[in-house]
Protein backbone atom coordinates (compact mmCIF):
# COMPACT_ATOMS: atom_id res chain seq x y z
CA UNK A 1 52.67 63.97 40.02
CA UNK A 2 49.92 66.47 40.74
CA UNK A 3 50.35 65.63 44.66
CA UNK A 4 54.20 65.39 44.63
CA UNK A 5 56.81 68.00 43.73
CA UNK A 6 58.78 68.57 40.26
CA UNK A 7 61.84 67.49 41.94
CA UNK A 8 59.97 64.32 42.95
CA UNK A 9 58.63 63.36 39.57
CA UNK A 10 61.86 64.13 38.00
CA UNK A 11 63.67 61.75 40.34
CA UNK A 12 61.00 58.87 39.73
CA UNK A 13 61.50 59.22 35.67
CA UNK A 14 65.21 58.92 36.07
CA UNK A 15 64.95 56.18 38.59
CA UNK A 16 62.95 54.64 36.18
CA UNK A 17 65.38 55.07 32.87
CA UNK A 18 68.15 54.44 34.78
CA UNK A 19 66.80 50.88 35.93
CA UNK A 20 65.88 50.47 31.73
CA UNK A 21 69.26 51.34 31.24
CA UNK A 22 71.05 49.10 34.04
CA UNK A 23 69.42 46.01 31.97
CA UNK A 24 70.07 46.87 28.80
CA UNK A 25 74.19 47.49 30.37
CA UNK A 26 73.66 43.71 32.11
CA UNK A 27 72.62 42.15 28.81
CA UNK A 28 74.96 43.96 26.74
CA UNK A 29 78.13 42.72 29.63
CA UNK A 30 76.12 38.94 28.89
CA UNK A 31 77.23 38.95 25.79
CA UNK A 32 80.34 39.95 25.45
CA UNK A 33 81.31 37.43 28.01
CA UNK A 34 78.83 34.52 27.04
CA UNK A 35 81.15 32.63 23.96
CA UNK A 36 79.20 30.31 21.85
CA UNK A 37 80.78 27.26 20.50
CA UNK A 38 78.82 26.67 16.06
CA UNK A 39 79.02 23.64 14.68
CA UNK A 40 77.88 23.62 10.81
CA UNK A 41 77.80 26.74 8.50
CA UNK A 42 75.20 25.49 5.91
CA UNK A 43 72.72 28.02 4.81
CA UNK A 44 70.97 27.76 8.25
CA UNK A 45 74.03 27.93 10.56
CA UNK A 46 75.83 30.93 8.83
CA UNK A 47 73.42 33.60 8.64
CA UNK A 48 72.82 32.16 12.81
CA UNK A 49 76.41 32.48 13.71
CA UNK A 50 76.74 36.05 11.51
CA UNK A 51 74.00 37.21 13.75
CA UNK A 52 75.25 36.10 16.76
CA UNK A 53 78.93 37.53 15.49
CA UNK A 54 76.84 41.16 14.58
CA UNK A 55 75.53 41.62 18.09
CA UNK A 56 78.36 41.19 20.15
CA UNK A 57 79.08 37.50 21.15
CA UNK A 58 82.14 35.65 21.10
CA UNK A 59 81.87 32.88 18.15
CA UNK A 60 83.99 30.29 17.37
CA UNK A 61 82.88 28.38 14.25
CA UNK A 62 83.16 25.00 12.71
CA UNK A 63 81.93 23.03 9.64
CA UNK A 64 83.20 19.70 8.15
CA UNK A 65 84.02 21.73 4.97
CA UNK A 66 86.16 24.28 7.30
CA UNK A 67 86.57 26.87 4.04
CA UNK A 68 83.42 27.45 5.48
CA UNK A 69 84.37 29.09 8.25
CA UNK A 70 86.76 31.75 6.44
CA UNK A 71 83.64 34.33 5.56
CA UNK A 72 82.58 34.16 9.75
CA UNK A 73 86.46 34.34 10.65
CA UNK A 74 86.36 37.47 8.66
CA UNK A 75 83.64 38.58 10.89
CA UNK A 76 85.08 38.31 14.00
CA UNK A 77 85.06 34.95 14.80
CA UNK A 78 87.48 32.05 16.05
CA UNK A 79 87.70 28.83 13.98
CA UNK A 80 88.27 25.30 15.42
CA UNK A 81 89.53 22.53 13.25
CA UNK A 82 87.17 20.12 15.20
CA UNK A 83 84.01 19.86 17.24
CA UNK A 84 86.05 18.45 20.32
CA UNK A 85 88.01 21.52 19.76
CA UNK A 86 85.14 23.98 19.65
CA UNK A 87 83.56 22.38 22.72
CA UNK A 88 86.92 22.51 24.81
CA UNK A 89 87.31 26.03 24.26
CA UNK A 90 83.46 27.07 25.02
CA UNK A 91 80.77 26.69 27.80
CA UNK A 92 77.83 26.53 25.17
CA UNK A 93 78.07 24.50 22.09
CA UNK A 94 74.73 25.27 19.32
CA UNK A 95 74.94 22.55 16.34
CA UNK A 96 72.57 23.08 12.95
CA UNK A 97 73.52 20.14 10.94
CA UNK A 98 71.67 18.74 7.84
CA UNK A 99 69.57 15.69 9.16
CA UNK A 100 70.14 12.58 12.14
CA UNK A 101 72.83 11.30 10.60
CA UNK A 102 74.98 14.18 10.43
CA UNK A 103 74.09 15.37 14.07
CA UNK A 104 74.88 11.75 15.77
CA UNK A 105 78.06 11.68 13.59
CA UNK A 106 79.39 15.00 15.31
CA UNK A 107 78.07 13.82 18.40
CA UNK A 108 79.73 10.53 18.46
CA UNK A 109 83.01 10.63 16.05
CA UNK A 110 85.70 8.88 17.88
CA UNK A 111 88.30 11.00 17.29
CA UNK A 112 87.18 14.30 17.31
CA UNK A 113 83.42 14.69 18.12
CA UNK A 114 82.05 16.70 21.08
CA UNK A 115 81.86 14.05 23.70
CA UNK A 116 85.95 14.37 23.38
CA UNK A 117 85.24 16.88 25.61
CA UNK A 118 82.24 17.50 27.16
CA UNK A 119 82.11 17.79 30.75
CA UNK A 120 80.62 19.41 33.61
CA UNK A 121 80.04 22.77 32.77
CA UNK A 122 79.43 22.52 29.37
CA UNK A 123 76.06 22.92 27.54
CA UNK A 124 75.18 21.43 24.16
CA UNK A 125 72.38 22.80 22.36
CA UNK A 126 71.11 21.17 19.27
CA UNK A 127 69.26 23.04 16.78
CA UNK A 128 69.14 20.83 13.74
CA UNK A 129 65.99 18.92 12.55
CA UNK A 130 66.07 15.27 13.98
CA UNK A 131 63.35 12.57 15.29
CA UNK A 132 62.93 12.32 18.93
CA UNK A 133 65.21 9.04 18.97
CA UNK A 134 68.63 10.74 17.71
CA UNK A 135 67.72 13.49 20.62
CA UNK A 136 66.93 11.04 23.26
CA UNK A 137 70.29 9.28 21.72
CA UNK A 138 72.44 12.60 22.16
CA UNK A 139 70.71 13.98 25.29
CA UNK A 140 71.59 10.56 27.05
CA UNK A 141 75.38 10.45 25.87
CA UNK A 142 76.18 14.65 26.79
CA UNK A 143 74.42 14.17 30.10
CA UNK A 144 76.25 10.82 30.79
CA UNK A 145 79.52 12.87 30.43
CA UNK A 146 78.19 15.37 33.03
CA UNK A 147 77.03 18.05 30.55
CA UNK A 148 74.13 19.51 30.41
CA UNK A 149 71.70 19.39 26.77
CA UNK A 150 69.05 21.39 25.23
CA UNK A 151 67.00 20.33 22.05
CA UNK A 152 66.01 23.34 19.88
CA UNK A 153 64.96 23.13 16.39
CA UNK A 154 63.72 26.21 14.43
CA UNK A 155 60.93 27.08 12.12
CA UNK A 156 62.01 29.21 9.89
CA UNK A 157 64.11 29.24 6.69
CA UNK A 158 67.29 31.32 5.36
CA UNK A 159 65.37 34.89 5.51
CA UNK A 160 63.83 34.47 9.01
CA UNK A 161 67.45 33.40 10.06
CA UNK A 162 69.32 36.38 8.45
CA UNK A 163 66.63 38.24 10.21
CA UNK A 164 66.73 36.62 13.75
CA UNK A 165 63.29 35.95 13.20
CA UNK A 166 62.97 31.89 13.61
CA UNK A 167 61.05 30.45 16.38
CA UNK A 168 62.87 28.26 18.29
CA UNK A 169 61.22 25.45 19.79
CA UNK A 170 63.77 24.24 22.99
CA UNK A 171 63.49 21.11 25.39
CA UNK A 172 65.60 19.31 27.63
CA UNK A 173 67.79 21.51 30.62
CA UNK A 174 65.48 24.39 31.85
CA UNK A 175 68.74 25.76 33.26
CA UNK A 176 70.66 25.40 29.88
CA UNK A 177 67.54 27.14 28.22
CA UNK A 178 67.25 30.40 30.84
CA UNK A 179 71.28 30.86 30.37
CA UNK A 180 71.27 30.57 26.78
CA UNK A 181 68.02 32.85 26.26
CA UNK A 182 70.33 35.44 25.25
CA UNK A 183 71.31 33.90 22.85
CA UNK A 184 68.13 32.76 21.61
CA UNK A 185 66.89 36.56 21.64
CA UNK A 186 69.12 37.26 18.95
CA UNK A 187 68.20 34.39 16.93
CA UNK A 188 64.74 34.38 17.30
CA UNK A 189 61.43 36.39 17.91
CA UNK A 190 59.88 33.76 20.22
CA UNK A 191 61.48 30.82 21.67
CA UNK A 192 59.61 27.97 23.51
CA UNK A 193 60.05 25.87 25.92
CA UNK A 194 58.55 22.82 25.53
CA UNK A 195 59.53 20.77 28.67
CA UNK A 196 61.03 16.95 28.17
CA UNK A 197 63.84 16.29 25.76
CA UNK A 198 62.06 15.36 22.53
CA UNK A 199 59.20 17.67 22.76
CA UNK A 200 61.08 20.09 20.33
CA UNK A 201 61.62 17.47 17.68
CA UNK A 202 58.17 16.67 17.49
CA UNK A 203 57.05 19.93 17.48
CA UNK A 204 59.04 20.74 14.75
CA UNK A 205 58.19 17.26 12.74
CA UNK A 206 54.35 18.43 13.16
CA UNK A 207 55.08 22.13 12.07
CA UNK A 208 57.68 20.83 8.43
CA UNK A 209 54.79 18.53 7.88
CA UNK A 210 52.06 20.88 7.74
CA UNK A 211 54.30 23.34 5.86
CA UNK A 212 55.17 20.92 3.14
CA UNK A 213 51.60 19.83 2.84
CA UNK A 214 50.16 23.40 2.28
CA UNK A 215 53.16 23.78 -0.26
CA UNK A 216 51.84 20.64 -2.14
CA UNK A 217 48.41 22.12 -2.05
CA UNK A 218 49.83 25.37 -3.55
CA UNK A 219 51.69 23.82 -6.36
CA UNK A 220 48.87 22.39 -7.44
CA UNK A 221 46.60 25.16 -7.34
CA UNK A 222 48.76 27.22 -9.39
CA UNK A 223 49.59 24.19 -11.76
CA UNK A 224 45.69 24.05 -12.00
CA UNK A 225 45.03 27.76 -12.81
CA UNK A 226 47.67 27.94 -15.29
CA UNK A 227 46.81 24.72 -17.01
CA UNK A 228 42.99 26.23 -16.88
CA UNK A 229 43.88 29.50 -19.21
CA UNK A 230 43.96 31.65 -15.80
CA UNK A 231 46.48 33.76 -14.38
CA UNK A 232 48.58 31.95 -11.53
CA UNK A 233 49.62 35.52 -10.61
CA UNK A 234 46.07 36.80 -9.84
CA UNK A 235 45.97 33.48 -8.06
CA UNK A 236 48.21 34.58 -5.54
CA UNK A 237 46.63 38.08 -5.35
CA UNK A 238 43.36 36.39 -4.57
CA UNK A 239 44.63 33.96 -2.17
CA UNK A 240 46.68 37.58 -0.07
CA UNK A 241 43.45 39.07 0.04
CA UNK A 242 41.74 36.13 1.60
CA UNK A 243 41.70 33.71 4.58
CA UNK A 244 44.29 31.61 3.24
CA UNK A 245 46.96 34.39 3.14
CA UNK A 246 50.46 33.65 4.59
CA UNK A 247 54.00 34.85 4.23
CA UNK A 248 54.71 31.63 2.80
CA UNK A 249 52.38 31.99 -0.64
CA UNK A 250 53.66 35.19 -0.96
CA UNK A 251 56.73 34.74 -0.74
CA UNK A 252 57.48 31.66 -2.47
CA UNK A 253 54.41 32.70 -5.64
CA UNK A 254 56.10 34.99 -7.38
CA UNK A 255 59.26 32.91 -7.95
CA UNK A 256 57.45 29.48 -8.68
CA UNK A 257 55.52 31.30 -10.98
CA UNK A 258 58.91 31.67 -12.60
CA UNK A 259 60.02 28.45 -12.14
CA UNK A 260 63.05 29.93 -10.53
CA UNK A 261 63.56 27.96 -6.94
CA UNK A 262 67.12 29.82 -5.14
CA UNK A 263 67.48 27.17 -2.07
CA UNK A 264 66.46 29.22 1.57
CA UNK A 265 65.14 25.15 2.61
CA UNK A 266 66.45 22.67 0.18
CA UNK A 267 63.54 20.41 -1.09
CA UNK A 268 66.05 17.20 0.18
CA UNK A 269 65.52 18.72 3.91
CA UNK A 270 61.61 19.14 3.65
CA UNK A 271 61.24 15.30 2.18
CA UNK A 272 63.78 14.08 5.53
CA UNK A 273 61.13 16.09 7.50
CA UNK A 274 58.10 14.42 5.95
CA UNK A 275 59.39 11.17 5.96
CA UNK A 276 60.50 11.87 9.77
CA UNK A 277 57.10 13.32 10.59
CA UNK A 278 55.52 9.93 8.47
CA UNK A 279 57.48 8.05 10.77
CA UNK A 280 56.03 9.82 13.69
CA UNK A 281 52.81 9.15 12.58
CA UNK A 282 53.16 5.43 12.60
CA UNK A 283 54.63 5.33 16.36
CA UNK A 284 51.13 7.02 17.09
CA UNK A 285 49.00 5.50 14.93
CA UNK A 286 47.75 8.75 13.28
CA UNK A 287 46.43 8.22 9.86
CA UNK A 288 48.02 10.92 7.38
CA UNK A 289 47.32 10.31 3.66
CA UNK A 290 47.55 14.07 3.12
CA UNK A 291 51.22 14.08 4.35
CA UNK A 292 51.88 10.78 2.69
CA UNK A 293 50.69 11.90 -0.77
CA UNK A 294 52.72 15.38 -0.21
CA UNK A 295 55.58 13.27 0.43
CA UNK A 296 55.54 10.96 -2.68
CA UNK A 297 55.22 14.30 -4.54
CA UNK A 298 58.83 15.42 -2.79
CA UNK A 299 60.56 12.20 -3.71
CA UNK A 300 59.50 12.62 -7.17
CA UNK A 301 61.21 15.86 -6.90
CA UNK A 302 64.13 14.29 -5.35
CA UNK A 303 64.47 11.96 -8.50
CA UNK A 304 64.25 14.74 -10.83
CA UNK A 305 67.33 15.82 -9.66
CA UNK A 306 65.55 18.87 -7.41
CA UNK A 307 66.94 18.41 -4.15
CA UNK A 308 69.03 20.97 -3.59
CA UNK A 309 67.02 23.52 -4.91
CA UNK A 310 64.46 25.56 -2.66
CA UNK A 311 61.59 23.17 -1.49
CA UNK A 312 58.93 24.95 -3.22
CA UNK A 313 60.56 23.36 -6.73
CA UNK A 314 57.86 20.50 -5.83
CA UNK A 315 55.81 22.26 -8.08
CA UNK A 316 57.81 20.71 -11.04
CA UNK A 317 56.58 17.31 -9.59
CA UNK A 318 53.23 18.50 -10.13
CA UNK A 319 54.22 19.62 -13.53
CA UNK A 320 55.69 16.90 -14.95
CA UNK A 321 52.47 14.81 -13.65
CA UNK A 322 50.40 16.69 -15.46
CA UNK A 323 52.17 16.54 -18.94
């Protein structure tokens, strides 16, 4: 600015917030128009849709339970009594739903499931934890109907998703992905793309795996302190302090230490993942007796009767070993 005049300057800093403010007016117009078909309000796929309700989309909502959808239709958003319903009405579909079964079943239902009516023009984007077969499966039977699919599981549990903090890991359409990123900004603080349709589902397989080893690891290390007259709650100050601190232990500590275990990922989900990831394993023959014994410990916890409780109750597997 030294060799230009005021007048200069001051037309180059309001060139400049104008152009900041021209995008932020573009993506703001984006999302008003851009309406977004959810299918499955579980603790996942509400506090998504909410978010995507609280910054200005158009959401219309569905869940097999459809009471479901009354707290998000008080929010704002549309309801559809079916998935071939919530498909016909939007251009982008996003499913969460509990496990393979559940996501081939929407898929796939005769009646009323979304290849009723998808079409050219229509993108399906799958969010929900599966193995790279039931995405192959659903990738090859929206595509055959002329619509366009995108993979994109997230890591991340109910707080990251109330937040818009998961980390969504997409595959499949790269023009799907750039339309819906959006979308994705308001769900999550990174999203990648990971190229071929079942990339994302063994991304995420890897990433549950390692998660629910560590939180085998951690049961037992608190199990172990208490059971060796020392505090499990200096435990988890040491641990914070050190190189093995993560949001996880600190987050989930305090509360095991309690034995109290309020589901944000139900221990039933994180044994499906292991036993998903297992499977993985196999079909690349990678040896993983780590995983393996972490997921013995969650169908103990399963047949305890802990399943729908947070995943970190796997500590009362390690518990009742121990007795």
């Amino acid at each position: 600015c030294q060799t230009t005049t005021y007048t200069d300057c001051a037309c180059f800093i309001h060139l400049i917030f104008y152009h900041h403010h021209s995008s932020s007016l573009k993506t703001q117009r984006r999302k008003r128009k851009m309406e977004i078909g959810f299918l499955g309000l579980g603790i996942m796929g509400k506090a998504m849709a909410m978010n995507l309700l609280k910054h200005g989309f158009k959401v219309t909502v569905w869940n097999r339970t459809l009471s479901k959808c009354d707290e998000l239709v008080e929010h704002g958003a549309s309801m559809g009594e079916t998935p071939a319903q919530v498909i016909k009405k939007c251009k982008y579909t996003i499913a969460m739903l509990s496990d393979p079964c559940a996501a081939l079943s929407v898929v796939f239902d005769d009646k009323d499931g979304v290849l009723e009516q998808i079409c050219e023009g229509k993108g399906y984007i799958d969010m929900s934890t599966v193995d790279a077969e039931t995405s192959l499966k659903i990738n090859q039977a929206i595509t055959g109907k002329g619509g366009r699919f995108v993979e994109g599981p997230v890591s991340g549990s109910k707080k990251p998703a109330e937040d818009g903090q998961l980390i969504i890991l997409a595959a499949g359409d790269k023009s799907l992905f750039d339309e819906t990123v959006p979308a994705f900004d308001v769900l999550g603080k990174k999203s990648f793309y990971l190229g071929q349709v079942g990339n994302g589902a063994k991304m995420k397989l890897v990433v549950n795996m390692v998660m629910g080893s560590m939180m085998n690891a951690f049961s037992e290390g608190l199990v172990l302190a208490d059971k060796s007259g020392l505090s499990s709650d200096t435990l988890l100050d040491i641990l914070d302090l050190g190189a093995m601190t993560n949001p996880m232990f600190k987050g989930k500590g305090p509360s095991m230490n309690k034995s109290s275990y309020p589901p944000a990922f139900p221990l039933k989900h994180q044994q499906k993942d292991m036993r998903l990831a297992l499977a993985l394993g196999d079909e690349n023959a990678v040896s993983m007796p780590v995983a393996a014994a972490a997921n013995e410990a969650f169908k103990k916890a399963r047949s305890m009767g802990l399943g729908d409780l947070d995943f970190s109750a796997v500590i009362e597997a390690v518990k009742f070993s121990r007795e």
